[in-house]
Protein backbone atom coordinates (compact mmCIF):
# COMPACT_ATOMS: atom_id res chain seq x y z
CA UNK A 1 77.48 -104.04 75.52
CA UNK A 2 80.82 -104.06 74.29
CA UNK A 3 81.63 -106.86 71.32
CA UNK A 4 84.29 -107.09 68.89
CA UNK A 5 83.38 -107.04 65.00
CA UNK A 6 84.02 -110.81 64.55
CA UNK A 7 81.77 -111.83 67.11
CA UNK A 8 79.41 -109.04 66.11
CA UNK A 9 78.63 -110.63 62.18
CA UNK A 10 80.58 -112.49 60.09
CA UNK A 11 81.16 -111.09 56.78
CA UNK A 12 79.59 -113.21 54.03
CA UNK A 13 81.14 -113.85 51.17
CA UNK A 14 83.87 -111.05 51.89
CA UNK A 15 86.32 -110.91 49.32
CA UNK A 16 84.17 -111.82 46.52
CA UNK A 17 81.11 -109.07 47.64
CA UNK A 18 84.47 -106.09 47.97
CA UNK A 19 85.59 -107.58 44.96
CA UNK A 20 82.20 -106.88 43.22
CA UNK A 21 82.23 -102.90 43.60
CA UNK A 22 85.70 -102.90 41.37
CA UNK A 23 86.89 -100.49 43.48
CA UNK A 24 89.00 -97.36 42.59
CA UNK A 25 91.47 -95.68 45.36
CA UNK A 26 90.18 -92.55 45.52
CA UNK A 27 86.34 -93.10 44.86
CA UNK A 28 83.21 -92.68 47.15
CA UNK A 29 81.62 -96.02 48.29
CA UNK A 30 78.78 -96.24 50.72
CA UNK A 31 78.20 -100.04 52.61
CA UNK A 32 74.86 -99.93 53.94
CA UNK A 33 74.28 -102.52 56.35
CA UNK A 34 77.67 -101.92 58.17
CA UNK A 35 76.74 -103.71 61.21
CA UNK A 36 80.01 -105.48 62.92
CA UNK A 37 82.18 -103.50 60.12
CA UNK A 38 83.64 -106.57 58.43
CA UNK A 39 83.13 -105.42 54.64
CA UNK A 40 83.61 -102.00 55.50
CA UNK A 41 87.29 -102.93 56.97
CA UNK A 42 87.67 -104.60 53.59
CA UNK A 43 87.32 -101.89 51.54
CA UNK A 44 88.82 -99.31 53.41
CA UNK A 45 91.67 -101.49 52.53
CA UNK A 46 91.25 -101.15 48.61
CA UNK A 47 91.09 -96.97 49.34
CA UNK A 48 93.84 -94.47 49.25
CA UNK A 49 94.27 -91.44 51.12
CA UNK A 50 91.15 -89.38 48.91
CA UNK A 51 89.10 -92.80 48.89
CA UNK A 52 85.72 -92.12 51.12
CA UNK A 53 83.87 -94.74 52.91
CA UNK A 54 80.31 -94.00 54.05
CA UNK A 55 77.98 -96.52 56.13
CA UNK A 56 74.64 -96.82 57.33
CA UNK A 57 73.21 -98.98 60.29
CA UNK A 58 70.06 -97.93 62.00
CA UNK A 59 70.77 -100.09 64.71
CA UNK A 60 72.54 -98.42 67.52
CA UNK A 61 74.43 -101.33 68.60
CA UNK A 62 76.68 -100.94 65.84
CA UNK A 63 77.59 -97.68 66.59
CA UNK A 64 80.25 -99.86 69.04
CA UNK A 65 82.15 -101.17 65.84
CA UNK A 66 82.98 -97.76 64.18
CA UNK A 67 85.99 -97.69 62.21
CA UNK A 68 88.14 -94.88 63.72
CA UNK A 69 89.74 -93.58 59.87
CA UNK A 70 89.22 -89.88 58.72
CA UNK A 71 88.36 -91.55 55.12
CA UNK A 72 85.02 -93.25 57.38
CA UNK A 73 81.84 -92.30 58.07
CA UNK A 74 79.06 -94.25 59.68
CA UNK A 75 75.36 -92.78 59.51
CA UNK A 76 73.07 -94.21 62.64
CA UNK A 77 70.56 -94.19 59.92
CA UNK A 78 68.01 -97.04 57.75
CA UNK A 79 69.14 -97.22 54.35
CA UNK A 80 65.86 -96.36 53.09
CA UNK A 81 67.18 -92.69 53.77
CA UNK A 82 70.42 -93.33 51.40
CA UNK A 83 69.67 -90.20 48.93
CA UNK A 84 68.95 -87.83 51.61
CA UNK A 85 71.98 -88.16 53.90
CA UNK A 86 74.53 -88.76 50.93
CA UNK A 87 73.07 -85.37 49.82
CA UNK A 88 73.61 -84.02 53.41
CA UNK A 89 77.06 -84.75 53.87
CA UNK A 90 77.90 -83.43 50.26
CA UNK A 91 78.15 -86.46 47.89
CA UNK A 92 74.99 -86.38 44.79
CA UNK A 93 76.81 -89.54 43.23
CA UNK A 94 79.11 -92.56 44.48
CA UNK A 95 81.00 -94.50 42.77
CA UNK A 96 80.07 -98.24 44.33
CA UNK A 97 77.25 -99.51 46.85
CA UNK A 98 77.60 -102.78 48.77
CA UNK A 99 74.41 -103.87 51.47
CA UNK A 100 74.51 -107.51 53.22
CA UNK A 101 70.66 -107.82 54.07
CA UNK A 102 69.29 -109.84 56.53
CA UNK A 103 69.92 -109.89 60.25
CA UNK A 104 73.56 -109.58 61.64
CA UNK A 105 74.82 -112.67 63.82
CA UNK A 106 74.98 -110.24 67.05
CA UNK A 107 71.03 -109.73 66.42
CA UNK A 108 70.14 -113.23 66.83
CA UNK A 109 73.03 -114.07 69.05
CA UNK A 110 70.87 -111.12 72.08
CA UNK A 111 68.41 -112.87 73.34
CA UNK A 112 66.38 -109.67 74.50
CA UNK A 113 66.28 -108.31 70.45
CA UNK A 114 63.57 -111.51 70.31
CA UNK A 115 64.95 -112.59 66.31
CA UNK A 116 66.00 -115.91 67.85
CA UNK A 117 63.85 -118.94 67.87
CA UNK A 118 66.50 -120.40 70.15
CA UNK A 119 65.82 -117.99 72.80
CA UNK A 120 62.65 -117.28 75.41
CA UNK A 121 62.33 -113.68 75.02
CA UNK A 122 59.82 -110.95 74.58
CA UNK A 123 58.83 -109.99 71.07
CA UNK A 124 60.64 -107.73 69.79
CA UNK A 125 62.47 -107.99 66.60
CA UNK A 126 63.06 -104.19 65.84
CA UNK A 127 66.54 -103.63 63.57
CA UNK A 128 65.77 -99.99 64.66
CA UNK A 129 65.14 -100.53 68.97
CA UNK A 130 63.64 -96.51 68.72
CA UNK A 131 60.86 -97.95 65.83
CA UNK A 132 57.68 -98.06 67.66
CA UNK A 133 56.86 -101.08 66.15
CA UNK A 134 57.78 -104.95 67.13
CA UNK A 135 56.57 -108.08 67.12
CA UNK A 136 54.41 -108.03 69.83
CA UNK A 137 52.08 -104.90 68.43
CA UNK A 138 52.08 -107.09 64.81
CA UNK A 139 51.19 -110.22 66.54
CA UNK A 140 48.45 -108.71 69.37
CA UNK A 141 46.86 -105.99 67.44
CA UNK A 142 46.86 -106.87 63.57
CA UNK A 143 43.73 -108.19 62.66
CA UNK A 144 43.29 -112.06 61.69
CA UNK A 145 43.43 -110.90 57.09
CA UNK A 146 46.54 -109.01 57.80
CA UNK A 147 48.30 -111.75 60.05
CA UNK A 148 47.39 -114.15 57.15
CA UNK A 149 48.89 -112.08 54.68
CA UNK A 150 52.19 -111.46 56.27
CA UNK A 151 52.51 -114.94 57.30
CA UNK A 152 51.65 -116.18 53.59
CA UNK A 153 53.55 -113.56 51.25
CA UNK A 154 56.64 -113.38 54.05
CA UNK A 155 56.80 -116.83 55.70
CA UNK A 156 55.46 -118.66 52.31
CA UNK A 157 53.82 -120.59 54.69
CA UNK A 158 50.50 -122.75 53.58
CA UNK A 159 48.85 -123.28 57.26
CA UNK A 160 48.71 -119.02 57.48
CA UNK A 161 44.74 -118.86 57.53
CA UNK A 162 44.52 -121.58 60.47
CA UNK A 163 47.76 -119.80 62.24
CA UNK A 164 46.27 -116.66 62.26
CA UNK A 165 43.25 -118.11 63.38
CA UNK A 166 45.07 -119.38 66.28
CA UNK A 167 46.94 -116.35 67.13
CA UNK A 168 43.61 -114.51 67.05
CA UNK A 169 42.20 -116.85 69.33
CA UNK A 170 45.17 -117.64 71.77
CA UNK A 171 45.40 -113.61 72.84
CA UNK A 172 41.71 -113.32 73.47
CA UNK A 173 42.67 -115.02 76.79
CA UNK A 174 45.72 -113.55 77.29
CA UNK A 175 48.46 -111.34 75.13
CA UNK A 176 51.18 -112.99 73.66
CA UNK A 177 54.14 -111.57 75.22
CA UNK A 178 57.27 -114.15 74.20
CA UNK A 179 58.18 -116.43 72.21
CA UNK A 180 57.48 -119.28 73.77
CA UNK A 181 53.95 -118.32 74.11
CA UNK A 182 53.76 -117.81 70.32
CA UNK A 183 55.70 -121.11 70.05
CA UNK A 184 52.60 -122.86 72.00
CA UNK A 185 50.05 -121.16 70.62
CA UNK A 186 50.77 -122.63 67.29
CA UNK A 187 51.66 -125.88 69.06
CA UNK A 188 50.00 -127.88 66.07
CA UNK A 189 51.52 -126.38 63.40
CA UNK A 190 55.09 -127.19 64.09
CA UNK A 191 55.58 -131.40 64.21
CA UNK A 192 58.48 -131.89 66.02
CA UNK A 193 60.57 -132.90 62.36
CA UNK A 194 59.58 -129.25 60.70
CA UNK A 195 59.36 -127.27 63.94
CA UNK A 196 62.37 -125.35 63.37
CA UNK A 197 61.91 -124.81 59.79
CA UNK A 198 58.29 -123.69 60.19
CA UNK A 199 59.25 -121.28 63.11
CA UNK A 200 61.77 -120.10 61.25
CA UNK A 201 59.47 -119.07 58.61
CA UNK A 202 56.78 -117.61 61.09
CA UNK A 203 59.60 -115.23 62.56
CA UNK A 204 61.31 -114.00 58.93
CA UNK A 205 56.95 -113.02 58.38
CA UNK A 206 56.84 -111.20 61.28
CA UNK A 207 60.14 -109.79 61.08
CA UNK A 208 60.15 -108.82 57.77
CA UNK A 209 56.23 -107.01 58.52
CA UNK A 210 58.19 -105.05 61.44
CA UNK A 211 60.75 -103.53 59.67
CA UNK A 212 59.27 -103.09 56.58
CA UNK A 213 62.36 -105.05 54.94
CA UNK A 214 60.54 -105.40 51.28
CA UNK A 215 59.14 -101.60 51.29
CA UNK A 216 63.22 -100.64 52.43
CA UNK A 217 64.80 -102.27 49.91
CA UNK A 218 62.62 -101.09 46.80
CA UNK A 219 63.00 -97.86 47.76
CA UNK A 220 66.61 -98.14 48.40
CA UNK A 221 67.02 -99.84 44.90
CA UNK A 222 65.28 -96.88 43.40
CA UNK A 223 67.54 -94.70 44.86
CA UNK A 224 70.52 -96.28 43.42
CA UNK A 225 69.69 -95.60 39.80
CA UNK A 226 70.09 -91.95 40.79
CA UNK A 227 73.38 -92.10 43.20
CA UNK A 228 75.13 -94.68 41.29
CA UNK A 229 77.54 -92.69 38.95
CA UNK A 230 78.26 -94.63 35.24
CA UNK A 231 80.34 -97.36 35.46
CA UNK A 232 79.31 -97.47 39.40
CA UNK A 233 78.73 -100.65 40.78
CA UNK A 234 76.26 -102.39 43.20
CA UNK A 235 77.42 -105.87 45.59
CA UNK A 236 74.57 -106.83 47.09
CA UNK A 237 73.97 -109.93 49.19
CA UNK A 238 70.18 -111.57 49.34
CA UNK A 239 69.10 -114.41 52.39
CA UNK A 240 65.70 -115.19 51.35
CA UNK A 241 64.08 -115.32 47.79
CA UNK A 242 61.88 -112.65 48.38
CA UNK A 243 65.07 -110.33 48.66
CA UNK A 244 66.73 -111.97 45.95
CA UNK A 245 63.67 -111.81 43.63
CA UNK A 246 63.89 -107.75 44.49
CA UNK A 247 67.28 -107.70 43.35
CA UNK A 248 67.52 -110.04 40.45
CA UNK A 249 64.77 -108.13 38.83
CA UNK A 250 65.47 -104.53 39.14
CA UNK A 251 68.84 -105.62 38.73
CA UNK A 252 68.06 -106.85 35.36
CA UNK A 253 64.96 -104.76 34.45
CA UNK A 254 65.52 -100.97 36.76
CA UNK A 255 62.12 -102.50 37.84
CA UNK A 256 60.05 -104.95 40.13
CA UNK A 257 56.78 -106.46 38.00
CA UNK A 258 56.40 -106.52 34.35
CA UNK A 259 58.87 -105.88 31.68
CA UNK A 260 60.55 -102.84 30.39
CA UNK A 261 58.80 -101.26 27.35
CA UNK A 262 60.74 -101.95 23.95
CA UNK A 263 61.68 -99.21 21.46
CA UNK A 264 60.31 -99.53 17.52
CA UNK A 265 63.71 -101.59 17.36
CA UNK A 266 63.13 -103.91 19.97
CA UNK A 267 65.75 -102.37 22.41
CA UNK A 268 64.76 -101.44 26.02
CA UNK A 269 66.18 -98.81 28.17
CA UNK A 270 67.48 -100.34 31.24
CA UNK A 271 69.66 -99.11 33.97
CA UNK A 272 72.23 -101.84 34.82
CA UNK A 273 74.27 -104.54 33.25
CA UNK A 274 74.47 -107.35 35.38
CA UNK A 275 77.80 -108.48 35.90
CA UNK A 276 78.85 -112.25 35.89
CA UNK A 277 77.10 -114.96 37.46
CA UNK A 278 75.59 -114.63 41.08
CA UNK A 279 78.26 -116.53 43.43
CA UNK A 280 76.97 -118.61 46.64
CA UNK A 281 79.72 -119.48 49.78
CA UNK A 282 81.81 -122.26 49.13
CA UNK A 283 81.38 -125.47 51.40
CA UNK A 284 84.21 -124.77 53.45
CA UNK A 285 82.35 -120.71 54.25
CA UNK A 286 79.18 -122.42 55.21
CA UNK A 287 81.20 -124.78 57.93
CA UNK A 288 82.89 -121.54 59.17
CA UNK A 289 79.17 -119.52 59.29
CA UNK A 290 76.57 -121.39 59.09
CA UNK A 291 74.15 -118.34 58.25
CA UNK A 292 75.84 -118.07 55.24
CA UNK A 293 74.16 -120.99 53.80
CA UNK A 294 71.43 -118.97 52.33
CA UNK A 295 73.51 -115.89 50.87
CA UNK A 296 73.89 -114.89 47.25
CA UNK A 297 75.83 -112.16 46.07
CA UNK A 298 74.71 -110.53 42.62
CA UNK A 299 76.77 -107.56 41.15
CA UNK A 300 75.16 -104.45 38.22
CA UNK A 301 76.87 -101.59 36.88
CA UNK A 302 75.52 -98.55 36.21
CA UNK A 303 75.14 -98.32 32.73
């Protein structure tokens, strides 16, 4: 299906997430959620003729939107793999990283991809359509403690024991192929005021369970204390807290619980210096792209 780039995603907070990687002509950046290519476009822009832009998308429908420049290269690949392939096509350090989690606008604007609550459609919700898991083996085959979890830690959602009670009981009659069947198996959960909200929240759980969107983004933060060169800087754009939390605290501590151990002079080692403020669209962005309501952009250097 052919689509141009704007329809494809909108690039959040664009000039100010480009701006963030303080970029020099004839450095190595990497964007790894290129999706409809707006941010890549961007800083392809800011390159000269030895500047090199690498991306990553593992979803194939973005393949459609590569940039045809011999400074580009786009890597059908998760992001979780960053180290390995930068290695692979010759690069051991970069010199700026910029991701834009979350799921593009074309992926809840295809109704068969299942990430739209607006939508009757199977469940799917694979970023990655080879993965061989979706939404329909997480909500049929986990059992009723691991549906509670997911739906608790990744949909922060209070009602998760009596929801996956439900679930557990609605596909003992039959399997819970779409979405509206999911939608009216959990019927009394969603009050016609909160429905939207709360089935919102139910699909970000199930979502997040099927492409392992926490475990991908530690590991790819990990990786960027090693591929980051000094001075190197990371843009990165969070959606939900449980991203942001991620990023505001490795970002600040090079780790994701506790605290960094202090030295006999009270100094800690850390990784990154964060730098500025994080920045949220303006009004005016948010009327333009409404998905954008939830974005914020936070910025570290590699110290």
């Amino acid at each position: 299906m052919q689509t141009t780039q704007m329809e494809y995603h909108n690039p959040v907070l664009l000039a100010e997430t480009v701006a963030g990687l303080n970029i020099q002509p004839n450095g190595v950046y990497v964007d790894v959620t290129f999706g409809g290519g707006g941010h890549s476009r961007e800083i392809l822009k800011h390159l000269g003729e030895h500047g090199k832009l690498i991306a990553f998308d593992q979803d194939k429908d973005a393949l459609e939107n590569a940039i045809d420049d011999p400074r580009f290269l786009l890597i059908n690949e998760n992001f979780r793999f960053l180290k390995r392939y930068l290695r692979f096509y010759g690069h051991k350090q970069v010199h700026g990283i910029l991701g834009d989690f979350g799921v593009s606008s074309h992926q809840f604007n295809v109704p068969e991809r299942g990430f739209s609550t607006r939508f009757e459609a199977d469940l799917d919700m694979r970023m990655n359509q080879s993965s061989d898991l979706s939404a329909f083996q997480v909500v049929n085959e986990y059992d009723e403690i691991d549906l509670r979890k997911i739906l608790s830690q990744y949909g922060e959602l209070r009602a998760a024991p009596g929801m996956a009670r439900v679930i557990v009981e609605a596909r003992k009659l039959a399997p819970i192929k779409s979405s509206e069947q999911l939608k009216a198996a959990l019927a009394k959960f969603l009050p016609k005021h909160k429905e939207n909200k709360i089935l919102a929240q139910i699909y970000q759980a199930i979502r997040i369970e099927v492409n392992q969107e926490l475990e991908v983004l530690k590991e790819f933060l990990l990786q960027t204390q090693d591929v980051l060169l000094p001075q190197g800087r990371l843009s990165l754009i969070s959606y939900h807290s449980l991203e942001d939390r991620l990023v505001k605290r490795f970002m600040r501590s090079g780790m994701f619980e506790g605290e960094p151990e202090k030295d006999v002079f009270g100094r800690v080692d850390v990784p990154f210096k964060l730098v500025g403020k994080f920045k949220i669209p303006s009004e005016d962005e948010i009327k333009l792209n409404n998905r954008a309501r939830s974005a914020k952009l936070r910025v570290a250097e590699k110290l």
